[in-house]
C-alpha atoms as a PDB file:
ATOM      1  CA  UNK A   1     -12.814 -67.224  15.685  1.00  0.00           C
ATOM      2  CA  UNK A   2     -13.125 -65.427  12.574  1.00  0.00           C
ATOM      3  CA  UNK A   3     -14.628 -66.717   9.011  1.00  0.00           C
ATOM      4  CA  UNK A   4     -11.872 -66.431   5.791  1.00  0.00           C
ATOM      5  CA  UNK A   5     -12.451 -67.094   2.327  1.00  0.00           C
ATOM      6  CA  UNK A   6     -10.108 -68.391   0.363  1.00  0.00           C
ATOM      7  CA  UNK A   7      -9.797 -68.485  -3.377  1.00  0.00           C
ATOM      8  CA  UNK A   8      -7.293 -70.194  -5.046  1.00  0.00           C
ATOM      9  CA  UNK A   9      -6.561 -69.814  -8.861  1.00  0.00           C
ATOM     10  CA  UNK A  10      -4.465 -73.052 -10.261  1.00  0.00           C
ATOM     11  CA  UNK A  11      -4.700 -75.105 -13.737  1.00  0.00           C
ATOM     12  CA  UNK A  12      -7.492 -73.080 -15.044  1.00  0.00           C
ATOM     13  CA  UNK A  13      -9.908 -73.794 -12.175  1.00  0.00           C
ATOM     14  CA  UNK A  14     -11.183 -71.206  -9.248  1.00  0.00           C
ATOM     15  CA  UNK A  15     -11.587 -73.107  -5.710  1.00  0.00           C
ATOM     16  CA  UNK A  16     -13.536 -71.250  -2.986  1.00  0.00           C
ATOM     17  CA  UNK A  17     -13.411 -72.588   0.343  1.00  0.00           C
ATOM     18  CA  UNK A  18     -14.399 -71.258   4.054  1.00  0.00           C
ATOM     19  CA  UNK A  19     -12.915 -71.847   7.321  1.00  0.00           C
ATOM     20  CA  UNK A  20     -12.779 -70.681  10.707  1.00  0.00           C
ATOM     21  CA  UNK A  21      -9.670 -69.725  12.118  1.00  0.00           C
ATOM     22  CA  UNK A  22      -7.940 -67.140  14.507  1.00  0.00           C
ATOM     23  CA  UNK A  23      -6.076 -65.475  11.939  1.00  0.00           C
ATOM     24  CA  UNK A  24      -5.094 -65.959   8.407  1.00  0.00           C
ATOM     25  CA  UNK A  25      -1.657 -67.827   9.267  1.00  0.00           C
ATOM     26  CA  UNK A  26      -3.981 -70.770  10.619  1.00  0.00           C
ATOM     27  CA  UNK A  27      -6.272 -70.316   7.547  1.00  0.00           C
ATOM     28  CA  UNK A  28      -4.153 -70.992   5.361  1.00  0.00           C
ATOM     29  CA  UNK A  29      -3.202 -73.917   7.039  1.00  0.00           C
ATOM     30  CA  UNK A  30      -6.309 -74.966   7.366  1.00  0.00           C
ATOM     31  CA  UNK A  31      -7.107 -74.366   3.674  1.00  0.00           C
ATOM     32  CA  UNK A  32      -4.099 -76.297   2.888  1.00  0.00           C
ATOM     33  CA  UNK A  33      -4.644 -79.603   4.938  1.00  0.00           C
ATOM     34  CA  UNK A  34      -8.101 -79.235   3.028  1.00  0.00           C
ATOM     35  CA  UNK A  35      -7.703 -79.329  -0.434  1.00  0.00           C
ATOM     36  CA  UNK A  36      -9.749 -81.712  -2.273  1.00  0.00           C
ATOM     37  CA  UNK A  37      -8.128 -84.571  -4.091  1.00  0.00           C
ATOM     38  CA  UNK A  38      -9.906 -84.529  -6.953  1.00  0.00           C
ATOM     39  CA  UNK A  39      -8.538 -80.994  -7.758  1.00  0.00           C
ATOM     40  CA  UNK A  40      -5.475 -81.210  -6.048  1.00  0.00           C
ATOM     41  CA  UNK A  41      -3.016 -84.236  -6.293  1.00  0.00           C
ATOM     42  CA  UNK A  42      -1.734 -85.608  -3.364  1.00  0.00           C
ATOM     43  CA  UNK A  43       1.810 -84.585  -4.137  1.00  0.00           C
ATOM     44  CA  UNK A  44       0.514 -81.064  -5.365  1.00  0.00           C
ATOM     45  CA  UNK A  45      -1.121 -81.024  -1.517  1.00  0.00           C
ATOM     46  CA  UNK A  46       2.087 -82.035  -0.168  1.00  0.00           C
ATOM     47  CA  UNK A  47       4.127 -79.662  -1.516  1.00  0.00           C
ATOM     48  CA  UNK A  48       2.167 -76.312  -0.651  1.00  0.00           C
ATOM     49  CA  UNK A  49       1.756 -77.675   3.017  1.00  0.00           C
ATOM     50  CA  UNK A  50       5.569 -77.865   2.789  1.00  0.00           C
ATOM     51  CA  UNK A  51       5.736 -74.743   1.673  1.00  0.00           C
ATOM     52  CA  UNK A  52       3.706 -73.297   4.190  1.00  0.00           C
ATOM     53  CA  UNK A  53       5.432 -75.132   6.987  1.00  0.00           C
ATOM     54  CA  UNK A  54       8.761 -73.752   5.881  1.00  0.00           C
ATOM     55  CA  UNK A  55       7.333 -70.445   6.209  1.00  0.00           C
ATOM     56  CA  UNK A  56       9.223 -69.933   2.736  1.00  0.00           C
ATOM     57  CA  UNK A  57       5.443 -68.352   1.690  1.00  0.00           C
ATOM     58  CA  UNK A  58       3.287 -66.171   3.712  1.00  0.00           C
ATOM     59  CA  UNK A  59       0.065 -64.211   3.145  1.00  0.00           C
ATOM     60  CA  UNK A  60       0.758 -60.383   2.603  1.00  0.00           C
ATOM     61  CA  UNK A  61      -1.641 -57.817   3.030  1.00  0.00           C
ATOM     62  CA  UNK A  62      -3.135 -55.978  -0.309  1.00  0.00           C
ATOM     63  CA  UNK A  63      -2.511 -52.452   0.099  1.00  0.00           C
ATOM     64  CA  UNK A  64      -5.223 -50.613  -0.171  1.00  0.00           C
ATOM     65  CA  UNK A  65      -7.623 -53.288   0.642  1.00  0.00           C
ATOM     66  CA  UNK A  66      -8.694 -54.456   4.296  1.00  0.00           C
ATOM     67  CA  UNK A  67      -8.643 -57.963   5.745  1.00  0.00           C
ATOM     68  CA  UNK A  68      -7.647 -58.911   2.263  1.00  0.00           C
ATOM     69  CA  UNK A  69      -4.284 -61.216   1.716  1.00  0.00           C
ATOM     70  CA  UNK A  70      -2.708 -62.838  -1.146  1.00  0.00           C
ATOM     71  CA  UNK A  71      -0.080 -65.576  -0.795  1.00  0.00           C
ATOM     72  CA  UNK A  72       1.483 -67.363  -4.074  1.00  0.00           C
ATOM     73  CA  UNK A  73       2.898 -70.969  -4.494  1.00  0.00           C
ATOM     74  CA  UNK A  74       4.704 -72.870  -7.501  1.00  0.00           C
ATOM     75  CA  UNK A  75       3.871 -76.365  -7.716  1.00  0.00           C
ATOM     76  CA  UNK A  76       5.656 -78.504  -9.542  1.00  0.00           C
ATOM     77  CA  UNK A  77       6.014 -75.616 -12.349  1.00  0.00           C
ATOM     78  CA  UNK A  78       3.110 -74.489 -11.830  1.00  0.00           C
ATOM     79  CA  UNK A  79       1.422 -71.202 -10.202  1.00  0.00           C
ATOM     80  CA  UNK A  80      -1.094 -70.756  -7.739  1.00  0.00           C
ATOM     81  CA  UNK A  81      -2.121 -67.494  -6.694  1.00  0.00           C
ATOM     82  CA  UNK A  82      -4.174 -67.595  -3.643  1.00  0.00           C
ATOM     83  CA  UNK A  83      -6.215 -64.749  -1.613  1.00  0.00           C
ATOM     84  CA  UNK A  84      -7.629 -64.822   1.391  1.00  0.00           C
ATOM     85  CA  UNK A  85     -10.565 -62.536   2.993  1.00  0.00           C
ATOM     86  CA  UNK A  86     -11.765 -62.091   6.193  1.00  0.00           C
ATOM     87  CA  UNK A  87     -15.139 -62.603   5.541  1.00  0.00           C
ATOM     88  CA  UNK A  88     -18.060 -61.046   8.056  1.00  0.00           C
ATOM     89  CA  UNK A  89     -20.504 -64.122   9.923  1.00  0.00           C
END
């Protein structure tokens, strides 16, 4: 198992979360079936795990920067940008 970060920009707030996971395809997942409601609506948490489930978003590497990804959702007309790190234990 490996340790991610994850920081997710969305309505003017900055969420950092950690979780371990085998790679950052389950972290995300993970991060998504984790959201807190009282940042995150449940229909707001709905929709990005639909998203994610669809595989219509996917974390992409940065270029230039290792074990970093970035993956970005709109929900309900509005943006979230999230990135994810491989963080060391």
């Amino acid at each position: 198992m490996k340790k991610f970060t994850c920081i997710a920009e969305y309505k003017g707030g900055t969420y950092i979360s950690q979780y371990l996971a085998e790679d950052v395809f389950e972290a995300e997942r993970i991060w998504a079936n984790n959201l807190h409601p009282r940042y995150f609506k449940p229909r707001e948490k709905k929709k990005i795990i639909e998203q994610i489930n669809e595989g219509e978003f996917k974390p992409l590497p940065l270029k230039d920067a290792e074990s970093v990804w970035c993956d970005t959702f709109v929900i309900l007309d509005r943006f979230l940008l999230l990135n994810i790190v491989e963080t060391v234990m």
